[in-house]
N, C-alpha and C. Protein backbone atom coordinates (compact mmCIF):
# COMPACT_ATOMS: atom_id res chain seq x y z
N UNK A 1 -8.60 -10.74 13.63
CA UNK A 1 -8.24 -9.82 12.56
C UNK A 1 -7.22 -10.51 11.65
N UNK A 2 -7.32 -10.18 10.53
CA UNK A 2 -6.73 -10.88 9.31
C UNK A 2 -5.69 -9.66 9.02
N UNK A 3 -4.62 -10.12 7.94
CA UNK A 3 -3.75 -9.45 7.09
C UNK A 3 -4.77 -9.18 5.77
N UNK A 4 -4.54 -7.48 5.73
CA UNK A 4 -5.49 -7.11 4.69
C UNK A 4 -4.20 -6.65 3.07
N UNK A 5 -4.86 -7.24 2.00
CA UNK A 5 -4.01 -6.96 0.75
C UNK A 5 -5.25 -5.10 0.47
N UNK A 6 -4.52 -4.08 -0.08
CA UNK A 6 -5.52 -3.16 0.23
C UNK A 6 -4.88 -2.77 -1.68
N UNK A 7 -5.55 -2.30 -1.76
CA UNK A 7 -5.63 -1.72 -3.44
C UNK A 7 -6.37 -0.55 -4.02
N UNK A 8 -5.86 0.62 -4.42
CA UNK A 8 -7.11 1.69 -4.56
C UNK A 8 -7.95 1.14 -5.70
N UNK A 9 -9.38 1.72 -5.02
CA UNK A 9 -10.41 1.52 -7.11
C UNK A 9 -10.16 2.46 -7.64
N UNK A 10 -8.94 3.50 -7.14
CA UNK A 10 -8.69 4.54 -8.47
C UNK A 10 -7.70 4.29 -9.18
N UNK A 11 -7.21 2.60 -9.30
CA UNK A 11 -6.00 2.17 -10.23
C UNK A 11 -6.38 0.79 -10.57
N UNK A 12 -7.05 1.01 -12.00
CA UNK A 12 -7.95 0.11 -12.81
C UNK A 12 -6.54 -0.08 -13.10
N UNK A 13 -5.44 0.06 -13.58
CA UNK A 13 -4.37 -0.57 -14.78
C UNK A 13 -3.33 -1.44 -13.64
N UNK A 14 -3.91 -1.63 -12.52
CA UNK A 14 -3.30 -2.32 -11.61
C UNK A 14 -2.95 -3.74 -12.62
N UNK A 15 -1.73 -4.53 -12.44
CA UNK A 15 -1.64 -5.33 -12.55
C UNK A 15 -1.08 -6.95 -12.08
N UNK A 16 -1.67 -8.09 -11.96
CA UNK A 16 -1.51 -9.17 -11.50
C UNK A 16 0.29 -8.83 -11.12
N UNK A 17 0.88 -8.89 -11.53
CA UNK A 17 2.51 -8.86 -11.56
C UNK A 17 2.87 -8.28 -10.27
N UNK A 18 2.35 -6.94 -10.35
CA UNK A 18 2.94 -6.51 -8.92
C UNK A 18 1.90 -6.78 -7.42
N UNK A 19 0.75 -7.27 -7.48
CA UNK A 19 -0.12 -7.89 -6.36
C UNK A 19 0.67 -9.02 -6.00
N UNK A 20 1.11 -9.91 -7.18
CA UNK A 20 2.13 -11.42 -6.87
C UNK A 20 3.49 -10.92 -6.05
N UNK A 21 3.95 -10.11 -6.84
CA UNK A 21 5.26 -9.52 -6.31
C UNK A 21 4.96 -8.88 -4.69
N UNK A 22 4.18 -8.39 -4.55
CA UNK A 22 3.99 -7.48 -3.15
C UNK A 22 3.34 -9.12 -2.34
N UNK A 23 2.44 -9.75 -2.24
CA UNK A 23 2.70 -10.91 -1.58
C UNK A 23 4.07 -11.61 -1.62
N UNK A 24 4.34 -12.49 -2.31
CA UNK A 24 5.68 -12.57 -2.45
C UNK A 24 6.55 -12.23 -1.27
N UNK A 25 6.92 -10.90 -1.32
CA UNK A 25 7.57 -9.90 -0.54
C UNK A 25 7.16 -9.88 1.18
N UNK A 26 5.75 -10.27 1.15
CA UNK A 26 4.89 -10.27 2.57
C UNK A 26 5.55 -11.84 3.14
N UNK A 27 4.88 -12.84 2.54
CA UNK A 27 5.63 -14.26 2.60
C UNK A 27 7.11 -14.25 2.93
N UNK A 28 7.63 -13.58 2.48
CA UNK A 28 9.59 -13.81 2.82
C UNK A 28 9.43 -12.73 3.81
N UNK A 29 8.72 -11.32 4.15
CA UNK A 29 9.40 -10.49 5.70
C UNK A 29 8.26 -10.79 6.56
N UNK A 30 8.14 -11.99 7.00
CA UNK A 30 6.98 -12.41 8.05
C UNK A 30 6.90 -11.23 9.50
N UNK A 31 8.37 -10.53 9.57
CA UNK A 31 8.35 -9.98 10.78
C UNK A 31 7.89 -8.21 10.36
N UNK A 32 7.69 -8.10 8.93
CA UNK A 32 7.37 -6.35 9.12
C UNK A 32 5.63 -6.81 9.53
N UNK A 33 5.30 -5.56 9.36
CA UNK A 33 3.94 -5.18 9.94
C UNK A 33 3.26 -4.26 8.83
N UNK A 34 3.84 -4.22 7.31
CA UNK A 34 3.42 -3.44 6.44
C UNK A 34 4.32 -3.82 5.60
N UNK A 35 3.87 -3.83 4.23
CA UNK A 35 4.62 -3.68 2.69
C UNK A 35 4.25 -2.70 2.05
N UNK A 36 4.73 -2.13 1.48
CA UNK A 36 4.23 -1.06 0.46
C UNK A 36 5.21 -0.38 -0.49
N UNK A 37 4.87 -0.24 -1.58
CA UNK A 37 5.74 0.14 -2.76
C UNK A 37 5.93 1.65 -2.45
N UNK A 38 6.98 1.80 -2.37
CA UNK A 38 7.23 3.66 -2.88
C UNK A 38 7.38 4.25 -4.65
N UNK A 39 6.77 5.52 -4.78
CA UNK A 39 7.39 5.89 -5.76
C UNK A 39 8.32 7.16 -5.82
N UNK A 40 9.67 6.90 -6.29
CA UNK A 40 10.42 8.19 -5.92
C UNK A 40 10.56 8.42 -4.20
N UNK A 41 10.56 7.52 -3.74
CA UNK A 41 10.64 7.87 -2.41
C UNK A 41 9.47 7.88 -1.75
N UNK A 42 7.90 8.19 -2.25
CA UNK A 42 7.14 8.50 -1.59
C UNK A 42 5.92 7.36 -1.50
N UNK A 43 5.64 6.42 -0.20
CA UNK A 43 4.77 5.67 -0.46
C UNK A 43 3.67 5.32 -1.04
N UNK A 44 3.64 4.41 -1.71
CA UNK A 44 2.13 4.21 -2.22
C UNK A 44 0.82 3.39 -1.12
N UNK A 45 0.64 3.99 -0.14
CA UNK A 45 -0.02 3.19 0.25
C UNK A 45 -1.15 2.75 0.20
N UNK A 46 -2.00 3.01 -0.82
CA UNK A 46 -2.99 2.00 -0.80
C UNK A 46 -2.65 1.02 -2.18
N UNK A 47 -1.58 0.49 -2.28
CA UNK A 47 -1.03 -0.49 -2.75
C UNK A 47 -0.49 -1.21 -1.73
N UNK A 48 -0.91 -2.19 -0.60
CA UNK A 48 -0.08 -2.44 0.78
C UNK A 48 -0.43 -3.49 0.82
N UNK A 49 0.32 -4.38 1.97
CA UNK A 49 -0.13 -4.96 2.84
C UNK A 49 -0.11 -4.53 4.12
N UNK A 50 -1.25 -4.85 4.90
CA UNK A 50 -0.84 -4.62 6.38
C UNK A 50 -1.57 -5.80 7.27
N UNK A 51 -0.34 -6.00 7.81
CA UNK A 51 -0.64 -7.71 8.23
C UNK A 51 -2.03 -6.91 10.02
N UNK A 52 -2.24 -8.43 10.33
CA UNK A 52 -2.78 -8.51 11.35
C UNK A 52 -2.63 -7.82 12.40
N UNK A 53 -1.11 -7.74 12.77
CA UNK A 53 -0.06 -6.91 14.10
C UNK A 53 -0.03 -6.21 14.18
N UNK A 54 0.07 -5.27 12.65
CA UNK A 54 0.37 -3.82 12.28
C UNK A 54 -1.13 -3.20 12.40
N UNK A 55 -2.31 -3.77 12.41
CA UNK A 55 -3.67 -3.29 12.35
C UNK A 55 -4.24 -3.34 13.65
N UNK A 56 -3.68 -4.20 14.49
CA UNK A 56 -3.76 -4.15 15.69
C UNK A 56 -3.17 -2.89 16.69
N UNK A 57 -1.47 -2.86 16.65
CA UNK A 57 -0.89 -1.56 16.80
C UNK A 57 -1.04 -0.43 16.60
N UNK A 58 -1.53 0.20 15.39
CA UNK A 58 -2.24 1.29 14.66
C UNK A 58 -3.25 1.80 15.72
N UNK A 59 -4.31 0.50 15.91
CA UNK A 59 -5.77 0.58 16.87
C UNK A 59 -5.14 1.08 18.11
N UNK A 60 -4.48 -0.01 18.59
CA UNK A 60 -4.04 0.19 19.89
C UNK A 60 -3.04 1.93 20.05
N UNK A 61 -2.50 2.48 19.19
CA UNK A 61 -1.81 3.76 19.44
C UNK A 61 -3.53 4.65 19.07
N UNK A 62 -4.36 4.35 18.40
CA UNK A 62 -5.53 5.43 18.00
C UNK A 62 -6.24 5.51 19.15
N UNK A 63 -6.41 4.31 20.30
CA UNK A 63 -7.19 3.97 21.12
C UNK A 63 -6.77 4.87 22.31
N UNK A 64 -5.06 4.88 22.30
CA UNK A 64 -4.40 5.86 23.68
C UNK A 64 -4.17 7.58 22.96
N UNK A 65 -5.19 7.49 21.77
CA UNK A 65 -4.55 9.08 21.67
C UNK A 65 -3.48 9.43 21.14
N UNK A 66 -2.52 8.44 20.73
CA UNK A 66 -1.15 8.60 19.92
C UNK A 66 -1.05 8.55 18.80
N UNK A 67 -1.99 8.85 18.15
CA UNK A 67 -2.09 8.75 16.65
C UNK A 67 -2.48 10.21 16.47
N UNK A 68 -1.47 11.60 16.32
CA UNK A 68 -1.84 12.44 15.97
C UNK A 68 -2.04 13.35 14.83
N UNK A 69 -1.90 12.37 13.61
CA UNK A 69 -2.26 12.00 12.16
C UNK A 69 -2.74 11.15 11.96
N UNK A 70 -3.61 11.19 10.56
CA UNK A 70 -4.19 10.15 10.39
C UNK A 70 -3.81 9.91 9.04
N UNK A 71 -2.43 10.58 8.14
CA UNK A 71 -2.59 10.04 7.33
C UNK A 71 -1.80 8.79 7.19
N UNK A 72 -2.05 7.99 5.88
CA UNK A 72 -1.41 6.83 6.04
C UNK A 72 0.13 6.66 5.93
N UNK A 73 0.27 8.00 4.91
CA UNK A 73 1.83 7.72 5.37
C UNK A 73 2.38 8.39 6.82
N UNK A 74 2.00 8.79 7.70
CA UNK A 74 2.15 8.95 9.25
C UNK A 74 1.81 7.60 9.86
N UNK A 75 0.97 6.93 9.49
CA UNK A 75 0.77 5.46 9.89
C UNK A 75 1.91 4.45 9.25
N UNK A 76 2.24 4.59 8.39
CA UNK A 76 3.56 4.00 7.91
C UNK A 76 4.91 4.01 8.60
N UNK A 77 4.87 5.36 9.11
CA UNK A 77 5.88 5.58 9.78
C UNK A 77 5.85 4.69 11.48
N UNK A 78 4.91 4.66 11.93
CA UNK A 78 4.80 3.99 13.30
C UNK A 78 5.28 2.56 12.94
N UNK A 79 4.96 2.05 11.71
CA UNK A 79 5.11 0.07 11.59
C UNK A 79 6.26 -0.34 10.86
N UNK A 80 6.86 -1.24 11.35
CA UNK A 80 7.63 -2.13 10.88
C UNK A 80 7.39 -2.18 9.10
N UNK A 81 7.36 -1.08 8.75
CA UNK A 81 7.12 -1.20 6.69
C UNK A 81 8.88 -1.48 6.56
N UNK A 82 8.34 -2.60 5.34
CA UNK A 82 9.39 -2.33 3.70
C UNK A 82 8.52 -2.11 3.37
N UNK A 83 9.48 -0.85 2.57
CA UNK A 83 9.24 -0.50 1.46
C UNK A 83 10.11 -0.63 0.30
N UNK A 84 9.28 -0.75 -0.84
CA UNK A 84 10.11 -1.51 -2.18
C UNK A 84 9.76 -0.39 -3.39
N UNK A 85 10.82 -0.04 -3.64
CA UNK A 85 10.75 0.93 -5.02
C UNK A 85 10.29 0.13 -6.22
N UNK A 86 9.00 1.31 -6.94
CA UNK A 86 8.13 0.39 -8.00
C UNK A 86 9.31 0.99 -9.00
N UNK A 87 9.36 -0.59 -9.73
CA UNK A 87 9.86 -0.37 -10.92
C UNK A 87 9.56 0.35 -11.64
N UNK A 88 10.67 0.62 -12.67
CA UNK A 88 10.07 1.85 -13.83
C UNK A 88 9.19 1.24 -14.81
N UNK A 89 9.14 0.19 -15.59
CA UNK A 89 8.10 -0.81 -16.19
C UNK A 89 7.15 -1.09 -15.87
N UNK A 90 6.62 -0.64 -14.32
CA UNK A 90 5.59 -1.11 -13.21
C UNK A 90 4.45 0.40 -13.43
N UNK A 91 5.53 1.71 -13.15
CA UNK A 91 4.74 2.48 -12.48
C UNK A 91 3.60 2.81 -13.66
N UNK A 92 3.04 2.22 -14.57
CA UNK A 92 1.79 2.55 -15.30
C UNK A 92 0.92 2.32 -14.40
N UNK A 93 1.18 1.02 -13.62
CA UNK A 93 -0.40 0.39 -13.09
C UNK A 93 -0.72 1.03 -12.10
N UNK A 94 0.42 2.22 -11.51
CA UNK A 94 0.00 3.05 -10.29
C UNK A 94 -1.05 3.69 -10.85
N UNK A 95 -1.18 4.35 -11.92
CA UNK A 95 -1.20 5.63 -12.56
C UNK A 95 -2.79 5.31 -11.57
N UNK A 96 -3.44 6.84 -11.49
CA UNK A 96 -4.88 6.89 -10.52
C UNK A 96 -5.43 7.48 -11.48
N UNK A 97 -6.68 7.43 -11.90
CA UNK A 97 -8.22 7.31 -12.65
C UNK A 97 -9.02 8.11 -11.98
N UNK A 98 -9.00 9.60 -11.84
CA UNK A 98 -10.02 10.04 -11.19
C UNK A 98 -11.06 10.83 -11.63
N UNK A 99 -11.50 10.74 -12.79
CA UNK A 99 -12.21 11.60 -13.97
C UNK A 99 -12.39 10.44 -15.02
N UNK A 100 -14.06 10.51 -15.60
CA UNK A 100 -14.76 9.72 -16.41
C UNK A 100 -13.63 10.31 -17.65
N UNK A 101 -12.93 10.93 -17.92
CA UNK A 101 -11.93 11.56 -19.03
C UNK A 101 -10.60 10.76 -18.86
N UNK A 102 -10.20 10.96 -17.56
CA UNK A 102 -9.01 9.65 -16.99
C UNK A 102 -9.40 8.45 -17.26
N UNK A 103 -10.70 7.56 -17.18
CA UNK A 103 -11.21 6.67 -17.44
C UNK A 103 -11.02 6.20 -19.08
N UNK A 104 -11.39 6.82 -19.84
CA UNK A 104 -11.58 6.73 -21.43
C UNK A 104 -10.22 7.03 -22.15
N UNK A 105 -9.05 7.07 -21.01
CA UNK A 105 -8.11 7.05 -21.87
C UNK A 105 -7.28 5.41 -21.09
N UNK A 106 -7.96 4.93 -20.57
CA UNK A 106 -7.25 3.62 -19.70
C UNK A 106 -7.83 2.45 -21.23
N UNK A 107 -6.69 2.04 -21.20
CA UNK A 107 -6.58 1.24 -22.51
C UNK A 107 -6.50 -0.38 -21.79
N UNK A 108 -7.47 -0.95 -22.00
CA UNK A 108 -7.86 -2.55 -21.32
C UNK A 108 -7.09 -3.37 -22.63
């Protein structure tokens, strides 16, 4: 099992800057088991990393029954995450696209 970089397809305005920055960040805390940007406090997680260990652990607590959520920020909470507050200059590329109307206003 590999370290997965994870990214929603409902954030087309994603940009190169903060994928560099969130590796970056993975490379210098070799010992968490997750990265992930918060906004306002509240994780973004499918903007993440989650290394090898942390995907392993996850399995291994789902496998004994100890995973009695499944969402990801309840899975966040079990792993070794930083988390890094998205800049205010940043948080466009969060913005989520979920309507062909949300779509036609995303400016390429």
């Amino acid at each position: 099992m590999a370290d997965m970089l994870v990214i929603a397809c409902d954030m087309p305005a994603m940009d190169e800057i903060v994928l560099t920055s969130l590796m970056n960040t993975h490379q210098s805390n070799p010992e968490k088991e997750a990265i992930v940007f918060t906004n306002e406090g509240n994780p973004e997680p499918l903007c993440a990393i989650y290394t090898s260990a942390g995907l392993k652990k996850v399995m291994a607590l789902y496998n004994q029954l100890l995973l009695p959520k499944h969402s990801l920020k309840y899975v966040l909470e079990q792993l070794n995450t930083l988390e890094t507050p998205i800049p205010n200059e940043w948080k466009q590329y969060f913005t989520n696209f979920n309507s062909p109307e949300d779509l036609r206003s995303l400016k390429v």
